[in-house]
N, C-alpha and C. Protein backbone atom coordinates (compact mmCIF):
# COMPACT_ATOMS: atom_id res chain seq x y z
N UNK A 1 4.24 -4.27 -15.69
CA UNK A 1 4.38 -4.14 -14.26
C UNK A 1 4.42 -2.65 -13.88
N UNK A 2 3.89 -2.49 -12.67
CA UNK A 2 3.79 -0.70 -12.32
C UNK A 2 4.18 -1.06 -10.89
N UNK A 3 5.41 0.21 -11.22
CA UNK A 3 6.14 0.19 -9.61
C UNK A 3 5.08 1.13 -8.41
N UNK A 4 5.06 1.12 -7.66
CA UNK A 4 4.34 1.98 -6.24
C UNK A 4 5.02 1.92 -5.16
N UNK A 5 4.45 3.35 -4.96
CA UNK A 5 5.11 3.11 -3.00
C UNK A 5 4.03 3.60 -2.66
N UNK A 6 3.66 2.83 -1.46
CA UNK A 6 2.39 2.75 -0.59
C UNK A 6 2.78 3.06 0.92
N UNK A 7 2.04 4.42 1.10
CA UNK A 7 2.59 4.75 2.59
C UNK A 7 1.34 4.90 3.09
N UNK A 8 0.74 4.95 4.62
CA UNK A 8 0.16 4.74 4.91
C UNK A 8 0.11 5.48 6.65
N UNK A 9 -1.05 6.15 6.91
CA UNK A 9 -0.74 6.49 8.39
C UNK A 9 -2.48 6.18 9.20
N UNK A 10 -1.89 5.22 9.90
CA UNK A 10 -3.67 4.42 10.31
C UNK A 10 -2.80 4.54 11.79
N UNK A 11 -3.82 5.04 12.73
CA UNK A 11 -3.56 5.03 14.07
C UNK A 11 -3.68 4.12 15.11
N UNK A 12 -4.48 3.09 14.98
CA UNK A 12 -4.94 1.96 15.54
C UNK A 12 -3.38 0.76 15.29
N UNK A 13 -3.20 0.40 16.28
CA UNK A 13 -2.10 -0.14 15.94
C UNK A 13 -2.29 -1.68 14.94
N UNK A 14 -3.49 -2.10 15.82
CA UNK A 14 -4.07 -3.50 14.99
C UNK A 14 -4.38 -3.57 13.85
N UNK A 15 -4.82 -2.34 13.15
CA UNK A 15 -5.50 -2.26 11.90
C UNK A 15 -4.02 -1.92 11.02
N UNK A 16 -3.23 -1.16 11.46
CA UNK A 16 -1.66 -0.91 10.88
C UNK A 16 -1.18 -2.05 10.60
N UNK A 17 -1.02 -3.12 11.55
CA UNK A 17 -0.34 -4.48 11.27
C UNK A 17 -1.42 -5.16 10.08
N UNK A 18 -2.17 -5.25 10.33
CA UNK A 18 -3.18 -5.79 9.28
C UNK A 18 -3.00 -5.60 7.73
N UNK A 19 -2.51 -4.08 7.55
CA UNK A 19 -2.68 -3.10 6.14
C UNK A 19 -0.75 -3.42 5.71
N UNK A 20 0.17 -3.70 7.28
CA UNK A 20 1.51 -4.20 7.07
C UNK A 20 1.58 -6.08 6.37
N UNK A 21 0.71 -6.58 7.24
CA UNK A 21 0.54 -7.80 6.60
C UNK A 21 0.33 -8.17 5.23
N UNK A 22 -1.03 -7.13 4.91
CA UNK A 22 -1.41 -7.35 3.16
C UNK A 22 -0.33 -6.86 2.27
N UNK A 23 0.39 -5.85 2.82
CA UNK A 23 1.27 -5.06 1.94
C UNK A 23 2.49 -6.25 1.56
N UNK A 24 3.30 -7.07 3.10
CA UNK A 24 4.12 -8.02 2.60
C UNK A 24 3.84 -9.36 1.57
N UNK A 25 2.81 -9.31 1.55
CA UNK A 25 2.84 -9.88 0.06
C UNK A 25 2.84 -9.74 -0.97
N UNK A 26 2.85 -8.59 -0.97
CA UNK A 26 3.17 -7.76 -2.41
C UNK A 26 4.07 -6.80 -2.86
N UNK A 27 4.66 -6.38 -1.14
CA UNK A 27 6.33 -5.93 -1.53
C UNK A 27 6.91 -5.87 -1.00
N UNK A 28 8.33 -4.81 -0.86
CA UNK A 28 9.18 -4.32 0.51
C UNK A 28 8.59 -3.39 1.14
N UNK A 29 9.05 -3.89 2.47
CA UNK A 29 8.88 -2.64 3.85
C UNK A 29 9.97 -1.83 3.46
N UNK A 30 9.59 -0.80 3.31
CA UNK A 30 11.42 0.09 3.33
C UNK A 30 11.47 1.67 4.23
N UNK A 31 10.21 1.02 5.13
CA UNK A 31 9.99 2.21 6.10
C UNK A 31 9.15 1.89 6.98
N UNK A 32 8.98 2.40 8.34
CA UNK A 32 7.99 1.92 9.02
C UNK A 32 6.48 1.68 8.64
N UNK A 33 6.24 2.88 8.03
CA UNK A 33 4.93 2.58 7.11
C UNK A 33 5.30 2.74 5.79
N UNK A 34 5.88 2.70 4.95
CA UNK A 34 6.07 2.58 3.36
C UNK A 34 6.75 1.51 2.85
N UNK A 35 6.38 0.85 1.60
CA UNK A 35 6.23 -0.16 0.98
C UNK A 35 6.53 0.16 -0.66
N UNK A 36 7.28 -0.88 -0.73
CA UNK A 36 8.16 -0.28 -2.24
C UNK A 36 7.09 -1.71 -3.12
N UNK A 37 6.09 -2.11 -4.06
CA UNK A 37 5.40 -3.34 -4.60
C UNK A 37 6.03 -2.77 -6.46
N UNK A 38 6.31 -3.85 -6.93
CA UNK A 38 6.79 -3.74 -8.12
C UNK A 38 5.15 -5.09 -8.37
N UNK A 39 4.23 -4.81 -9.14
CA UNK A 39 2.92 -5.39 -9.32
C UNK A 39 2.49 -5.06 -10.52
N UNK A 40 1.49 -6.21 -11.05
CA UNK A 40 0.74 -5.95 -12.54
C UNK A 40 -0.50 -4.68 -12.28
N UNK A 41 -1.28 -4.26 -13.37
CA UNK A 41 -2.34 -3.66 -12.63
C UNK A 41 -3.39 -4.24 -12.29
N UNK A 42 -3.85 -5.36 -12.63
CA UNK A 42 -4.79 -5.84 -12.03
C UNK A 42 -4.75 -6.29 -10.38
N UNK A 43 -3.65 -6.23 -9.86
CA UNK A 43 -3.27 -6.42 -8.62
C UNK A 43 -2.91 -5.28 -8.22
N UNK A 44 -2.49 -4.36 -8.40
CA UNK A 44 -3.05 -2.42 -7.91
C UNK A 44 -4.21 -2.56 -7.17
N UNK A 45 -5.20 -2.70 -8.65
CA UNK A 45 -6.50 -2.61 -8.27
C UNK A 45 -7.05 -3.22 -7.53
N UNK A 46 -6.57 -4.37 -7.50
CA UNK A 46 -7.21 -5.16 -6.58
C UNK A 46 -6.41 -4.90 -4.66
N UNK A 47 -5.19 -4.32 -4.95
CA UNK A 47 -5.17 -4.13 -3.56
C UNK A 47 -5.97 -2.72 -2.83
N UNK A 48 -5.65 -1.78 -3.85
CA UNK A 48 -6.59 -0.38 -3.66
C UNK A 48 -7.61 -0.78 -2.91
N UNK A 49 -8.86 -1.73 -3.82
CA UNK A 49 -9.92 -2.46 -2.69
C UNK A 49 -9.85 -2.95 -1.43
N UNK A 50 -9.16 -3.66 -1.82
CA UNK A 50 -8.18 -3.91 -0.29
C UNK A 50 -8.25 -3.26 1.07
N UNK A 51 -7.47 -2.41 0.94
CA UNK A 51 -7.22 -1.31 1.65
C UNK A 51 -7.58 -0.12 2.30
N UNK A 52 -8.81 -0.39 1.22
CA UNK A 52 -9.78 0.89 1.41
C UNK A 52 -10.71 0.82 2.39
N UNK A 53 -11.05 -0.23 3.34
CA UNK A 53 -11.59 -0.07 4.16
C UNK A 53 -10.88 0.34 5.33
N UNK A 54 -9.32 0.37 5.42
CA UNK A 54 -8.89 0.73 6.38
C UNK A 54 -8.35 2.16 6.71
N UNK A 55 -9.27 3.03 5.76
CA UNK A 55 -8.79 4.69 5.48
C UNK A 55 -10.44 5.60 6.47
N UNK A 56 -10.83 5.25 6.86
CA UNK A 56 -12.30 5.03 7.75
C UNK A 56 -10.92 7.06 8.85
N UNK A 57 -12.26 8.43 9.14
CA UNK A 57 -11.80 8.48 10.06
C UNK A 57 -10.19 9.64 9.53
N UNK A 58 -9.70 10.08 10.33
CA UNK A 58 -8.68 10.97 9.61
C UNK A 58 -7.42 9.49 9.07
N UNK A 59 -7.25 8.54 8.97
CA UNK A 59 -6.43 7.37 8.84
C UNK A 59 -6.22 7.52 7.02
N UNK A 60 -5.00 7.13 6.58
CA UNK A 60 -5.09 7.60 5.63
C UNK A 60 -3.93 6.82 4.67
N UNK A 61 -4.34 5.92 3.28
CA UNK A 61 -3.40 5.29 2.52
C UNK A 61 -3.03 6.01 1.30
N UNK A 62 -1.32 6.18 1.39
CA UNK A 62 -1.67 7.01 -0.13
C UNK A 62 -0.88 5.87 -1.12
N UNK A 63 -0.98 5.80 -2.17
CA UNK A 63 -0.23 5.24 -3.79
C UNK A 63 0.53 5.86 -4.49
N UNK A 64 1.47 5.96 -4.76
CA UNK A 64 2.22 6.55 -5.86
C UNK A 64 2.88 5.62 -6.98
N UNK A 65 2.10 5.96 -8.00
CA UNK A 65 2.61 5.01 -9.44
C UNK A 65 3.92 5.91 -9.71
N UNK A 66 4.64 5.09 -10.10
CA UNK A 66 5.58 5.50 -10.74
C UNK A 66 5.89 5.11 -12.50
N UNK A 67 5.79 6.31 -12.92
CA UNK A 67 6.66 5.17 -14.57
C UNK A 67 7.75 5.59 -15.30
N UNK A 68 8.50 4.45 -15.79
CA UNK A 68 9.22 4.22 -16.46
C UNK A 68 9.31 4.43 -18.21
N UNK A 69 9.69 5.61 -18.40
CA UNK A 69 10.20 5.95 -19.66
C UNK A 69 11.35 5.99 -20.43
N UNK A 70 11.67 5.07 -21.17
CA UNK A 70 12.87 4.67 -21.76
C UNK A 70 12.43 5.39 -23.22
């Protein structure tokens, strides 16, 4: 599992709820636009795709993996 936080700044308000919608299924809101997803990687990747159409334009999603070293 690979933790992320997914923040996001899209100006359109409709397209924001849209990129808020996909995100709650895959994690916490823990900010108006940022999203805490604890996810495998094949579901990263597959949301990256996702998402990527809604970065069009100065609008803009970022990812941050995080890892865990014990």
């Amino acid at each position: 599992m690979v933790f992320v936080v997914i923040s996001y700044d899209i100006s359109d308000d409709g397209l924001r709820k849209k990129v808020a919608n996909i995100l709650l299924d895959h994690g916490v809101k823990v900010q108006y636009s940022v999203f805490e997803c604890l996810v495998d990687a094949k579901t990263l990747d597959k949301l990256v795709v996702m998402l990527s159409p809604f970065t069009e334009g100065s609008d803009s999603i970022s990812f941050f993996k995080f890892v865990r070293h014990v």
